[in-house]
C-alpha atoms as a PDB file:
ATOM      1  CA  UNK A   1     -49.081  48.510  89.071  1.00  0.00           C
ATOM      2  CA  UNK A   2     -50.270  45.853  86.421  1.00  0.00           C
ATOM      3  CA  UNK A   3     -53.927  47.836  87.215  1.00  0.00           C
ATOM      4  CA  UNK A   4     -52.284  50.819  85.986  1.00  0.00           C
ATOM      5  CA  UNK A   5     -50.884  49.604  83.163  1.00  0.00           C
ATOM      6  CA  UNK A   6     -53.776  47.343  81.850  1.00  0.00           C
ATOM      7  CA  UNK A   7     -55.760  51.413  82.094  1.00  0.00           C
ATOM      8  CA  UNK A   8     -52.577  52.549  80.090  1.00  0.00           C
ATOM      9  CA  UNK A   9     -52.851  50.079  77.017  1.00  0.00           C
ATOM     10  CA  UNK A  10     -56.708  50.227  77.288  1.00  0.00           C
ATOM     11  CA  UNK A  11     -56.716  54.155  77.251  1.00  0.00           C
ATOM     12  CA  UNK A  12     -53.226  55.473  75.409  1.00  0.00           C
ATOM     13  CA  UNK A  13     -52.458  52.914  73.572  1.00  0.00           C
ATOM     14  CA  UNK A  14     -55.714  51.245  72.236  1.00  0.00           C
ATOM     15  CA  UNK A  15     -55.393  48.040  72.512  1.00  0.00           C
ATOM     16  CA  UNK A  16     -58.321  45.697  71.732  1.00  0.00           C
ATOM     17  CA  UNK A  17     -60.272  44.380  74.537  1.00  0.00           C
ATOM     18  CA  UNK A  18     -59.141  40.814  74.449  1.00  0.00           C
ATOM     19  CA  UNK A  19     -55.329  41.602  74.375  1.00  0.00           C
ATOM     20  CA  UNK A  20     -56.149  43.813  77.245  1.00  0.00           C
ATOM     21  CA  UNK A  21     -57.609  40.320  79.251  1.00  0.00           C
ATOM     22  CA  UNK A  22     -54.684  38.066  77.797  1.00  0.00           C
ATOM     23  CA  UNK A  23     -52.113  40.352  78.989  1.00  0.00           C
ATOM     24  CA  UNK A  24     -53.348  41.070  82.452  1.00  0.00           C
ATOM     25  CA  UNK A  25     -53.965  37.075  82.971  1.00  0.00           C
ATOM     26  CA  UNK A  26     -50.398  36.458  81.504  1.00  0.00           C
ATOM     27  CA  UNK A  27     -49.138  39.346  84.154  1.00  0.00           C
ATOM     28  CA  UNK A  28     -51.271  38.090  87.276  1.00  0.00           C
ATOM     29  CA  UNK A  29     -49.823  34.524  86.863  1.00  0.00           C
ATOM     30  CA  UNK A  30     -46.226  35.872  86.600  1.00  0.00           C
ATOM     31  CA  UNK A  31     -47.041  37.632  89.467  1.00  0.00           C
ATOM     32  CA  UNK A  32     -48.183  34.361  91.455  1.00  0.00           C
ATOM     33  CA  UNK A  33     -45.604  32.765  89.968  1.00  0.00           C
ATOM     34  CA  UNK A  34     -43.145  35.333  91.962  1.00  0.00           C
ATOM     35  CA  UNK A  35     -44.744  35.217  95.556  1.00  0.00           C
ATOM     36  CA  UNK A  36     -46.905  38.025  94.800  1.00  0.00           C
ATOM     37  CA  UNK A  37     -43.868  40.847  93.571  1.00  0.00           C
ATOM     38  CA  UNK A  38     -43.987  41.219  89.757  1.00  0.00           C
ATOM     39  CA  UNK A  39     -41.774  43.755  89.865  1.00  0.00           C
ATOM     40  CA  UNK A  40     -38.861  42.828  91.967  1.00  0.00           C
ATOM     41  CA  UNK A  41     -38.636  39.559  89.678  1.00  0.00           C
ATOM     42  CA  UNK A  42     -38.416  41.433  86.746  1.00  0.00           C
ATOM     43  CA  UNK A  43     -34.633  40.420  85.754  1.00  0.00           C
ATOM     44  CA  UNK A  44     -32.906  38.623  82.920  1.00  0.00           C
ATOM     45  CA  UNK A  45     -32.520  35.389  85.376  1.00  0.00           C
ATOM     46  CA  UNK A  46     -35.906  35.184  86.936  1.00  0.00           C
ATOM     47  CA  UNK A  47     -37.533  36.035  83.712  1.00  0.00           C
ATOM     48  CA  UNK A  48     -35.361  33.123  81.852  1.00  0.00           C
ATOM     49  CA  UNK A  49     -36.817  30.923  84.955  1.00  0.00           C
ATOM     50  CA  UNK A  50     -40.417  31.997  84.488  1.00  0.00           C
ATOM     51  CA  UNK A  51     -39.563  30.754  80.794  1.00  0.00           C
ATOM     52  CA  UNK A  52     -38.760  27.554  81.503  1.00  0.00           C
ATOM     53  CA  UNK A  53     -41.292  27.054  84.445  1.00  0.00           C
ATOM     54  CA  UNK A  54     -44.237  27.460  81.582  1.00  0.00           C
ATOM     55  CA  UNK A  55     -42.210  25.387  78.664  1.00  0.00           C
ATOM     56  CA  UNK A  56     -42.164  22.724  81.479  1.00  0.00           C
ATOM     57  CA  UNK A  57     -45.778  23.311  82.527  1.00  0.00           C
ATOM     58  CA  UNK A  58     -46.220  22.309  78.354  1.00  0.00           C
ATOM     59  CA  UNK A  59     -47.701  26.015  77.310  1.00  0.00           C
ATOM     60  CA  UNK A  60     -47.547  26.143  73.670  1.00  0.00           C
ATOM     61  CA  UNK A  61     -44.517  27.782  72.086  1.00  0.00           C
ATOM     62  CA  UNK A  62     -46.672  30.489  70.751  1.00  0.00           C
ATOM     63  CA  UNK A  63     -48.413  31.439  74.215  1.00  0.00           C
ATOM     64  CA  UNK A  64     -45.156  31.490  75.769  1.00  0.00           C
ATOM     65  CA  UNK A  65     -44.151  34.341  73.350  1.00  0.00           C
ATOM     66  CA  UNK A  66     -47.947  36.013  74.409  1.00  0.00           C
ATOM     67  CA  UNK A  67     -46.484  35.759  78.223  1.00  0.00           C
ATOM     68  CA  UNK A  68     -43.160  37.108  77.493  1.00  0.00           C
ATOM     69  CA  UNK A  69     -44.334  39.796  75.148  1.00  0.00           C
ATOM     70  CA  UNK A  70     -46.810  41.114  77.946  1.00  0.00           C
ATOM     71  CA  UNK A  71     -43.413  41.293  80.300  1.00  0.00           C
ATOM     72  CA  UNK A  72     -41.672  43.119  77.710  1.00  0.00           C
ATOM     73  CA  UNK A  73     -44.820  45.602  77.052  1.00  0.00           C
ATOM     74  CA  UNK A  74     -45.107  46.487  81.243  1.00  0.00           C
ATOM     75  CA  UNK A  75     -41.338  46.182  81.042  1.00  0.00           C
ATOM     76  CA  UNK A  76     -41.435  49.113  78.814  1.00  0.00           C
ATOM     77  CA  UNK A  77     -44.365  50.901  80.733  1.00  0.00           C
ATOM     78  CA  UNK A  78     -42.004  50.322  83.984  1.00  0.00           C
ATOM     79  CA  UNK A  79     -39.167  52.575  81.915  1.00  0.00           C
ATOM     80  CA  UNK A  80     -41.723  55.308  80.774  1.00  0.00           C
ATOM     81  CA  UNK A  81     -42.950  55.755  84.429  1.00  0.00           C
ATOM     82  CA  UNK A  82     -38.934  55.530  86.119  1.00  0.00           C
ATOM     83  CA  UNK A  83     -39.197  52.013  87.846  1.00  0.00           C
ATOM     84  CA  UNK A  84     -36.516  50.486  85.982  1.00  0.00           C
ATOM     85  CA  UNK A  85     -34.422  51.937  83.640  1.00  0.00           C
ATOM     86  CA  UNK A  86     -33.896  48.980  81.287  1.00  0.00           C
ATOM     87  CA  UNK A  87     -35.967  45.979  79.790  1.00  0.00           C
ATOM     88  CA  UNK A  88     -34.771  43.118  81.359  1.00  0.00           C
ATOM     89  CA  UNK A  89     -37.231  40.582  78.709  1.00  0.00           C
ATOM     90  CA  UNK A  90     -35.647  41.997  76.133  1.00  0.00           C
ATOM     91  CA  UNK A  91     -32.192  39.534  76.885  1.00  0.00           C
ATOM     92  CA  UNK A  92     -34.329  36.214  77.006  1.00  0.00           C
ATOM     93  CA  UNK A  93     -34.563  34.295  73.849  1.00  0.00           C
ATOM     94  CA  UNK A  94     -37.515  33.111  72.796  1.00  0.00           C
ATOM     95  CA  UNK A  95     -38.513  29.435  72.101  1.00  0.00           C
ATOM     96  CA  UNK A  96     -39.409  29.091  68.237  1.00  0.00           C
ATOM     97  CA  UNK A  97     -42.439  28.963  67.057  1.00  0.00           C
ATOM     98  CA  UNK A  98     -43.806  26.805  64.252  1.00  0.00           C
ATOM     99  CA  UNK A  99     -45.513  28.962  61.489  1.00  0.00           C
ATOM    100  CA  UNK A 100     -49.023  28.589  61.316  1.00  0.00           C
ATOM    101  CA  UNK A 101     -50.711  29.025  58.649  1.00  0.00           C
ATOM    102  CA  UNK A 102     -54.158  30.744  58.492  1.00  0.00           C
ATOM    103  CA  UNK A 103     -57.133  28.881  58.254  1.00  0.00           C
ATOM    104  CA  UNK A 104     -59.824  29.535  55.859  1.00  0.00           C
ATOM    105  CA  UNK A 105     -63.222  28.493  54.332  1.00  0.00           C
ATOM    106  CA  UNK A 106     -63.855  28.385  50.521  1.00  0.00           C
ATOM    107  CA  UNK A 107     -65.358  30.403  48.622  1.00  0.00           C
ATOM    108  CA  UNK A 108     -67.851  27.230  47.198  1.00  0.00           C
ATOM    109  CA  UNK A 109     -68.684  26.512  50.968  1.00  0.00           C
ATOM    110  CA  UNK A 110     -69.700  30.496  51.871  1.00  0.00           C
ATOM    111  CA  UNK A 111     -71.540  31.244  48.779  1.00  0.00           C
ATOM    112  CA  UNK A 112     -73.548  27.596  49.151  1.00  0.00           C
ATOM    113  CA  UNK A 113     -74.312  28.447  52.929  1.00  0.00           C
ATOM    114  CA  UNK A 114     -76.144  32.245  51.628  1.00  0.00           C
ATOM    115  CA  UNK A 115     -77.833  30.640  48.800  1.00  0.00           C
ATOM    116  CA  UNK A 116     -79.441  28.371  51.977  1.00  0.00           C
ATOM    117  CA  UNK A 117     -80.069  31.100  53.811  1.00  0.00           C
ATOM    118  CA  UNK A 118     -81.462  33.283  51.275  1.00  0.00           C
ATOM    119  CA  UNK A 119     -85.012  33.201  52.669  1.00  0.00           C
ATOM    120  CA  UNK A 120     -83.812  34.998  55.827  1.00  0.00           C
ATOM    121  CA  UNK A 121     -83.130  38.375  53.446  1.00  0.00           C
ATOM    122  CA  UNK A 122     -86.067  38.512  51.795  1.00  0.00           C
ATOM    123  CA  UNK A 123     -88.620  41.052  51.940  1.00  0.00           C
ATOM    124  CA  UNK A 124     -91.567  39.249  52.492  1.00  0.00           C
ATOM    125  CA  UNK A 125     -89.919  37.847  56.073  1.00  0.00           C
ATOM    126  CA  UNK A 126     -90.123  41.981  57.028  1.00  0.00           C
ATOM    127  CA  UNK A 127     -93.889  41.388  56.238  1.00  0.00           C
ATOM    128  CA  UNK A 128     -94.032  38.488  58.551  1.00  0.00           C
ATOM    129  CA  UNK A 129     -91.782  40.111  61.358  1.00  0.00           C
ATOM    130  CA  UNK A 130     -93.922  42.795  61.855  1.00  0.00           C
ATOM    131  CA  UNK A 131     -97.589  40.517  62.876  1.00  0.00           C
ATOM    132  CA  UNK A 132     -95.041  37.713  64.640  1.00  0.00           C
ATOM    133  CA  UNK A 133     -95.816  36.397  67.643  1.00  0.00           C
ATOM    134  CA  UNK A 134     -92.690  37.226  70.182  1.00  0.00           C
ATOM    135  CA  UNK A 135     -91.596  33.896  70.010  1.00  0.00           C
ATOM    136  CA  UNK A 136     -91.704  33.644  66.530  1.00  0.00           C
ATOM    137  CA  UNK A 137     -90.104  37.184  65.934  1.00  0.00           C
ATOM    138  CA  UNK A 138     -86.897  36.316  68.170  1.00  0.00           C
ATOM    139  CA  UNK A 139     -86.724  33.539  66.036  1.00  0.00           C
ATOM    140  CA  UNK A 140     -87.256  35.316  62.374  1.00  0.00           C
ATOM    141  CA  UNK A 141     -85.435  37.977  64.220  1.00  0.00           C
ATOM    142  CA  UNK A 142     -82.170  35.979  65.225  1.00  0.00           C
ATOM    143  CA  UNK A 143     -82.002  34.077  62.299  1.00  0.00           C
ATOM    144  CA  UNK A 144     -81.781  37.394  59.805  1.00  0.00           C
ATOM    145  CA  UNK A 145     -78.797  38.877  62.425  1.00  0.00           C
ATOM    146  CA  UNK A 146     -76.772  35.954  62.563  1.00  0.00           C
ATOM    147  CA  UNK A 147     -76.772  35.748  58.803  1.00  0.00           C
ATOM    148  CA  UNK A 148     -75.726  39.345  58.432  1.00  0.00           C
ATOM    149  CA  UNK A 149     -72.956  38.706  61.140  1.00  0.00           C
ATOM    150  CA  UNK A 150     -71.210  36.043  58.765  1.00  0.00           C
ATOM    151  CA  UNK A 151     -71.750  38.118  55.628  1.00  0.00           C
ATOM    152  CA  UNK A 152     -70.082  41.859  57.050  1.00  0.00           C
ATOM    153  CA  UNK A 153     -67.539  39.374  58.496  1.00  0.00           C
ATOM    154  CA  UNK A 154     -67.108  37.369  55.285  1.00  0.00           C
ATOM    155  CA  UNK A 155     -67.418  40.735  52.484  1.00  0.00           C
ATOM    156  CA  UNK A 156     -65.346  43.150  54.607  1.00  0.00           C
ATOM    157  CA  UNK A 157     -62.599  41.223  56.495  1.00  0.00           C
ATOM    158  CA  UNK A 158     -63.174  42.733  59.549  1.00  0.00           C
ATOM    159  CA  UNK A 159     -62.435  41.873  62.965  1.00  0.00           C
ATOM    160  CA  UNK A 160     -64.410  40.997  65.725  1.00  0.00           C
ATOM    161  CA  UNK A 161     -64.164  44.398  67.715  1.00  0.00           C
ATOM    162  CA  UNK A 162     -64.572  45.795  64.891  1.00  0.00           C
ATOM    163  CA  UNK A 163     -68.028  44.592  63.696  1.00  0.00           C
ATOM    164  CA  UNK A 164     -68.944  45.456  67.325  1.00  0.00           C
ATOM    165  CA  UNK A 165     -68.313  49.502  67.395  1.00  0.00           C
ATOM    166  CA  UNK A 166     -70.094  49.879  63.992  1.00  0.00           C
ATOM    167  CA  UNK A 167     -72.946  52.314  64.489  1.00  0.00           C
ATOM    168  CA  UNK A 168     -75.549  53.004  61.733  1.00  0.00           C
ATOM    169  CA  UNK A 169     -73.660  55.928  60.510  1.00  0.00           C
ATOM    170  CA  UNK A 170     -70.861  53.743  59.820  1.00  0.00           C
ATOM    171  CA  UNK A 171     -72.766  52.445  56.578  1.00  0.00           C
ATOM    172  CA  UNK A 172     -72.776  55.037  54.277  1.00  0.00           C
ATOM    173  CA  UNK A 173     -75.888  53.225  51.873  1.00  0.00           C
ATOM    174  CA  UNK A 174     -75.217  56.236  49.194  1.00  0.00           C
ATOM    175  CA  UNK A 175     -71.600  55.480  48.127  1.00  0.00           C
ATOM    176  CA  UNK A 176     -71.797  51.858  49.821  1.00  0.00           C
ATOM    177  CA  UNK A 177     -68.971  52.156  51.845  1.00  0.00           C
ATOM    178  CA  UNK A 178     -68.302  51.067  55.695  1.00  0.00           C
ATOM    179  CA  UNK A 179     -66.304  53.296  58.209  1.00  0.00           C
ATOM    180  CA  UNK A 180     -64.706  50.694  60.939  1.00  0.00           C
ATOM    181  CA  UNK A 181     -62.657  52.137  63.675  1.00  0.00           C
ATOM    182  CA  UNK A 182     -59.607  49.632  63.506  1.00  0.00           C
ATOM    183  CA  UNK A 183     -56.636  48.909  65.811  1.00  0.00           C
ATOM    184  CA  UNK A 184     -54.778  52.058  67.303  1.00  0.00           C
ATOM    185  CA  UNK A 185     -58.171  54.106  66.752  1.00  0.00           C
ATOM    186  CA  UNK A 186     -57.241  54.275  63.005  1.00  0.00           C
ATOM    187  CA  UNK A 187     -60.184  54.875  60.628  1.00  0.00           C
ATOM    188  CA  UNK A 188     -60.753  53.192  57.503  1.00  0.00           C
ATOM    189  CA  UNK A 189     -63.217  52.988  54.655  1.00  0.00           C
ATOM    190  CA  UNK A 190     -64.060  49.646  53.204  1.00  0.00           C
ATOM    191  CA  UNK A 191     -66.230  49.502  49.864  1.00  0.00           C
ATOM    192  CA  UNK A 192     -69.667  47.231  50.282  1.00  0.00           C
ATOM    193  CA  UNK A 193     -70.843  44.982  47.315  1.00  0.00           C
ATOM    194  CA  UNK A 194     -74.638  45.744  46.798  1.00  0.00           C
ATOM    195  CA  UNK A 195     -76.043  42.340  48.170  1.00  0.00           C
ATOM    196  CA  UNK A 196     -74.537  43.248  51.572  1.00  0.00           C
ATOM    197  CA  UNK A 197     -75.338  46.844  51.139  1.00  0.00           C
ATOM    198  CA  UNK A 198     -79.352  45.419  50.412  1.00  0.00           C
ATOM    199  CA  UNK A 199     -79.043  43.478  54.105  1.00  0.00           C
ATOM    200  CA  UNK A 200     -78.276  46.017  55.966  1.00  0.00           C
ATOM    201  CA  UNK A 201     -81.568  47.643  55.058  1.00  0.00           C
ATOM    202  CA  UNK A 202     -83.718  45.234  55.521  1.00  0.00           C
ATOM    203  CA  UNK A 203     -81.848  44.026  58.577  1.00  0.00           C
ATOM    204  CA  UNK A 204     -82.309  48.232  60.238  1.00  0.00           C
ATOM    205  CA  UNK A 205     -86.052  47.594  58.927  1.00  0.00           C
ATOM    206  CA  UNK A 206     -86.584  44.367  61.480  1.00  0.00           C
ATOM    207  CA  UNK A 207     -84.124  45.962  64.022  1.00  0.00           C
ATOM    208  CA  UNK A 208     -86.359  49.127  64.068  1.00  0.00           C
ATOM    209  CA  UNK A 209     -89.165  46.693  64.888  1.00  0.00           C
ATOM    210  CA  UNK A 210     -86.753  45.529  67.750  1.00  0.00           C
ATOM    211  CA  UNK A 211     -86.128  48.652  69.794  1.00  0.00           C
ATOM    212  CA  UNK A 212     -87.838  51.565  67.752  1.00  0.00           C
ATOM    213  CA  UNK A 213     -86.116  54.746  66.335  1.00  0.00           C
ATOM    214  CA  UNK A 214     -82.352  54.360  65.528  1.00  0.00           C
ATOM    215  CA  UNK A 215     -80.252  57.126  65.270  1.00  0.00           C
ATOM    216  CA  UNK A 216     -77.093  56.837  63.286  1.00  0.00           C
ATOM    217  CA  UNK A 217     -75.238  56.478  66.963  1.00  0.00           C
ATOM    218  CA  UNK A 218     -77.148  53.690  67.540  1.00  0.00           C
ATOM    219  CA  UNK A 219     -75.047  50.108  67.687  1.00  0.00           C
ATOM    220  CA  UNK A 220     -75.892  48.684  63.910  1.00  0.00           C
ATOM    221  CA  UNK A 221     -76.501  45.107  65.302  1.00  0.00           C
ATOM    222  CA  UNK A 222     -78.439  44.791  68.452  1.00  0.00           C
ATOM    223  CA  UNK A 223     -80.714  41.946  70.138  1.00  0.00           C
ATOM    224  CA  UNK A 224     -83.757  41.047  69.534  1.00  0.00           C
ATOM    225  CA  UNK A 225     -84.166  42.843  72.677  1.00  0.00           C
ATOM    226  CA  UNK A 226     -82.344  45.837  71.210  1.00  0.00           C
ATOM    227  CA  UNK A 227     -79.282  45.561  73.353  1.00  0.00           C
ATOM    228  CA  UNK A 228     -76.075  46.008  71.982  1.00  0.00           C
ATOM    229  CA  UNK A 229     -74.148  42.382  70.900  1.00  0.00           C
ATOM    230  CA  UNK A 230     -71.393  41.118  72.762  1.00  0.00           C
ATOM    231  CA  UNK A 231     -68.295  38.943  71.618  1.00  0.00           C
ATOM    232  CA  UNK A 232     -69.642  35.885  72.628  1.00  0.00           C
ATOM    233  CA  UNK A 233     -72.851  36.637  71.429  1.00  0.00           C
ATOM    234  CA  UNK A 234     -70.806  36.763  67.475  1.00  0.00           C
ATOM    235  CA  UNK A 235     -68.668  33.691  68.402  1.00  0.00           C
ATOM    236  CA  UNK A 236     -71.824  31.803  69.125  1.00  0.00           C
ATOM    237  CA  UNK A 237     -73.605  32.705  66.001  1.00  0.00           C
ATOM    238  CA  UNK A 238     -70.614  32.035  63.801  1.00  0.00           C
ATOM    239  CA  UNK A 239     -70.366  28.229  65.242  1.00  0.00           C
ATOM    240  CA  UNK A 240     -73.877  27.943  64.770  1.00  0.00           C
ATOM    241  CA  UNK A 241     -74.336  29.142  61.196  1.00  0.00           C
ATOM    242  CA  UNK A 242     -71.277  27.693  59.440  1.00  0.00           C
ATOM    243  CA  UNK A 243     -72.044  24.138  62.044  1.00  0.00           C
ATOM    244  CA  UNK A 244     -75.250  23.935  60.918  1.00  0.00           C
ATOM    245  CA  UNK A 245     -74.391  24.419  57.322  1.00  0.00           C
ATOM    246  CA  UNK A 246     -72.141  21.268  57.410  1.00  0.00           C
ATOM    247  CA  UNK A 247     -68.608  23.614  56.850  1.00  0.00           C
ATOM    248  CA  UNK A 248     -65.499  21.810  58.538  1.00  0.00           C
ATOM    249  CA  UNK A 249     -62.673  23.035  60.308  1.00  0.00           C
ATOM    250  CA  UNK A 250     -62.621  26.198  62.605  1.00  0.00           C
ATOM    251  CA  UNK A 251     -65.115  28.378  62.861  1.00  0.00           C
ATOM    252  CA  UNK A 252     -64.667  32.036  64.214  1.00  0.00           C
ATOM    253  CA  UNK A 253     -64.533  35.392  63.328  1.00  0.00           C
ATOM    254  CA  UNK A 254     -61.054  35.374  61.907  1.00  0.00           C
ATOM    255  CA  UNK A 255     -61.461  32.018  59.851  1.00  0.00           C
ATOM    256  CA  UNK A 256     -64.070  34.916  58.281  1.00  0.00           C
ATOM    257  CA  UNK A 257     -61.517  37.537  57.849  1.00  0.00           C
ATOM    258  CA  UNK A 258     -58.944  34.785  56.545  1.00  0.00           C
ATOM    259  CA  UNK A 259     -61.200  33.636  54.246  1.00  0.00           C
ATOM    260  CA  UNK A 260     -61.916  36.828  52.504  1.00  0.00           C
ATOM    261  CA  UNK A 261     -58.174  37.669  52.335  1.00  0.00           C
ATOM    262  CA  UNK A 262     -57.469  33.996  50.979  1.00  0.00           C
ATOM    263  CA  UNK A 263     -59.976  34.677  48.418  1.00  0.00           C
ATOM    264  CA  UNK A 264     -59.084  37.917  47.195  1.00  0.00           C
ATOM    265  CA  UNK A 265     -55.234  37.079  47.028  1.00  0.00           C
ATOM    266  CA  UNK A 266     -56.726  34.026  44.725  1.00  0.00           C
ATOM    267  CA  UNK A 267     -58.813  36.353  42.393  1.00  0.00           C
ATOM    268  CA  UNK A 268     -55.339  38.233  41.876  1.00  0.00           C
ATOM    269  CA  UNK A 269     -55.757  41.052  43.903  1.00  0.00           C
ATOM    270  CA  UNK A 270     -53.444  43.860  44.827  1.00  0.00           C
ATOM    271  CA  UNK A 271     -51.757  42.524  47.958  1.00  0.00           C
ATOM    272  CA  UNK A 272     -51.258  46.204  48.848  1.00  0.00           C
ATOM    273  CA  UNK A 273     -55.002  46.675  48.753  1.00  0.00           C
ATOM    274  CA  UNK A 274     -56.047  43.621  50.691  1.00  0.00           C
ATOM    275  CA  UNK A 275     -53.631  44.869  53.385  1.00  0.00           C
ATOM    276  CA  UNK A 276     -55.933  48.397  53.130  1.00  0.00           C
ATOM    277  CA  UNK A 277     -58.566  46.781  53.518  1.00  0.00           C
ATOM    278  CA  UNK A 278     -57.999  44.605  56.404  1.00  0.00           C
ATOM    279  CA  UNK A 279     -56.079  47.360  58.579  1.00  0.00           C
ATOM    280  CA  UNK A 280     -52.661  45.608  58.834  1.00  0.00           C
ATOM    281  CA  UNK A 281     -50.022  48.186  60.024  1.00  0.00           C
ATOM    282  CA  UNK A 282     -47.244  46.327  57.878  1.00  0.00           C
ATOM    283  CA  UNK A 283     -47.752  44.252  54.609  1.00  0.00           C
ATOM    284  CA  UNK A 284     -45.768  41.203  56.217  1.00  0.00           C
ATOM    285  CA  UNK A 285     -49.023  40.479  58.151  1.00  0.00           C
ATOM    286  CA  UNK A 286     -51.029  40.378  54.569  1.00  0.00           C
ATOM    287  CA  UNK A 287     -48.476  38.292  53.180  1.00  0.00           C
ATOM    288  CA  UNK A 288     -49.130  35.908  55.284  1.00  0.00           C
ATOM    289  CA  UNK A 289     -51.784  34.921  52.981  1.00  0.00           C
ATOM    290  CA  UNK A 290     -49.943  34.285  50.229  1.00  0.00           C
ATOM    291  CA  UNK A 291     -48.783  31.053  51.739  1.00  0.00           C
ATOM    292  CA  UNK A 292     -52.402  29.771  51.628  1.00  0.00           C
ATOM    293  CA  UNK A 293     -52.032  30.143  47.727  1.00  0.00           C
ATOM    294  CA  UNK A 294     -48.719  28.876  47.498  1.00  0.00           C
ATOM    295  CA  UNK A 295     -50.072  25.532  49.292  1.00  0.00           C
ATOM    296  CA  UNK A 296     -53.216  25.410  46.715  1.00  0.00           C
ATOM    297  CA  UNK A 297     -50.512  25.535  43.935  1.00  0.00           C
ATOM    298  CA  UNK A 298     -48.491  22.950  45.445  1.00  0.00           C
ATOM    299  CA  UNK A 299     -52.447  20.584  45.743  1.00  0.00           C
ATOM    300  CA  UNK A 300     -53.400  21.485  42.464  1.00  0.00           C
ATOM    301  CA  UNK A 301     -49.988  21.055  41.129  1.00  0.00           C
ATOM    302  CA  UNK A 302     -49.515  17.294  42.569  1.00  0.00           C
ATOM    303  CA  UNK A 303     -53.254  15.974  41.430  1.00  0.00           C
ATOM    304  CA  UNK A 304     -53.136  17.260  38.273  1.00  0.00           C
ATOM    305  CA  UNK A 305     -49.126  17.205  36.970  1.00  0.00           C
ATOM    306  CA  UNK A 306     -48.574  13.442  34.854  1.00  0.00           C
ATOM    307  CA  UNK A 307     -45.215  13.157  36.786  1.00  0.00           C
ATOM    308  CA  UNK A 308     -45.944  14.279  40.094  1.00  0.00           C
ATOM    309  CA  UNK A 309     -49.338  11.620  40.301  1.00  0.00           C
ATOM    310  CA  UNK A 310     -46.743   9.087  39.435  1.00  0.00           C
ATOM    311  CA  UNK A 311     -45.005   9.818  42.087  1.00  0.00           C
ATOM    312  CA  UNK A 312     -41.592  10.991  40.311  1.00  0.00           C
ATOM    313  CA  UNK A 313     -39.439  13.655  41.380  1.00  0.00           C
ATOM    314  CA  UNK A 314     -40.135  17.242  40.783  1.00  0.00           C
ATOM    315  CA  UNK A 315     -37.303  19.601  42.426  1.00  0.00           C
END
């Protein structure tokens, strides 16, 4: 049954690959957690049980709430398909979670890492891509597609999956625009600046070298090899660019997408339009955002204020 429904929120209701994992591990230890019969355990007691068996086991407030809302989801799928006719997580409370706020990198610390980099863009590296030896290609080669990895990450706010299923007839070069197939199979358009827009040619220019003729099906980022990426394959490369250009903190994907929304919200723009742009069903997921400037207030605020660097009370 959990088979069935991990096809049902992979096929109907879209969900992204790595929810799709999360849920089925967060089902299969449930399951082991019952003797081996998930659904005969699903019940208000057993599921308050399973509760306190991972709070105990010292899971993290927030994955216990990833456990319990993958029993409520095949809970729900259990209804649709007549196995039970009510949801029996929907009765167990929750433990609370602290709120988190998104992490981010500055703008200073992005814009200093693609002035470093600025060699790998250049024309004259095409030039030296096509007479490379292979070794030396793979390296010219890699070093030009992890670049472009942070900046489509960093310029458009996009998520992982999301960078993956572009094609080349996502970028529309013309109107500089990219397509990106979001959650729920929802389409959206998101406006490129020209420097990124000037990347992705020259980066379909050394990928051509890579595996020949591209059609606009074609994955836009492939191997050196020409074989489609892979999420580790983007993890990797954002460790290893923003690591080797000295940036602290957390580096991933969505530290990328965080940081564009941080820095947008910052420049004063529309928090409507940053939620547009990012592909968040419901603006309370944009707003989240605005906490990140509220904070920067409050830094700014206490360094620079006469009676707050005294130390004096400010209510």
């Amino acid at each position: 049954m959990i088979d069935r429904y991990i096809a049902y929120i992979r096929d109907v209701r879209r969900y992204s690959g790595r929810t799709q994992i999360l849920y089925r591990e967060a089902l299969e230890n449930f399951e082991r957690w019952a003797g081996g019969d998930a659904v005969s355990n699903l019940i208000p007691s057993r599921l308050r049980e399973y509760e306190g068996h991972l709070i105990e086991e010292g899971i993290s407030p927030r994955t216990v709430h990833l456990h319990m809302s993958a029993l409520s989801g095949f809970c729900n799928y259990l209804m649709k398909e007549g196995v039970i006719t009510s949801n029996p997580a929907r009765s167990v409370r929750r433990p609370k979670m602290g709120k988190r706020l998104p992490e981010y990198v500055t703008d200073n610390s992005l814009e200093a890492y693609f002035a470093d980099t600025a060699h790998a863009a250049s024309e004259d590296e095409l030039t030296l891509l096509a007479s490379a030896s292979d070794k030396l290609f793979t390296e010219l080669y890699r070093r030009r597609l992890r670049r472009l990895i942070i900046l489509l990450l960093y310029t458009t706010g996009i998520r992982r999956a999301e960078l993956l299923s572009l094609t080349v007839g996502s970028v529309n070069m013309e109107r500089k625009t990219l397509r990106v197939r979001g959650k729920g199979d929802k389409m959206r358009e998101i406006p490129l600046v020209d420097s990124t827009t000037q990347e992705i040619s020259l980066y379909l220019q050394a990928a051509s070298m890579a595996d020949g003729a591209r059609t606009k099906d074609s994955p836009l980022l492939v191997t050196e090899k020409g074989m489609p990426l892979y999420p580790v394959y983007i993890d990797r490369a954002v460790k290893q660019e923003l690591g080797d250009a000295g940036i602290p903190g957390k580096k991933s994907p969505h530290v990328l997408r965080h940081s564009l929304a941080t820095a947008l919200l910052n420049e004063g723009a529309d928090l409507e339009a940053i939620k547009q742009m990012l592909g968040h069903a419901n603006l309370a997921a944009t707003e989240v955002y605005t906490h990140n400037s509220v904070e920067r207030l409050k830094t700014q605020y206490i360094n620079a204020h006469p009676r707050a660097k005294k130390g004096e009370s400010h209510d």
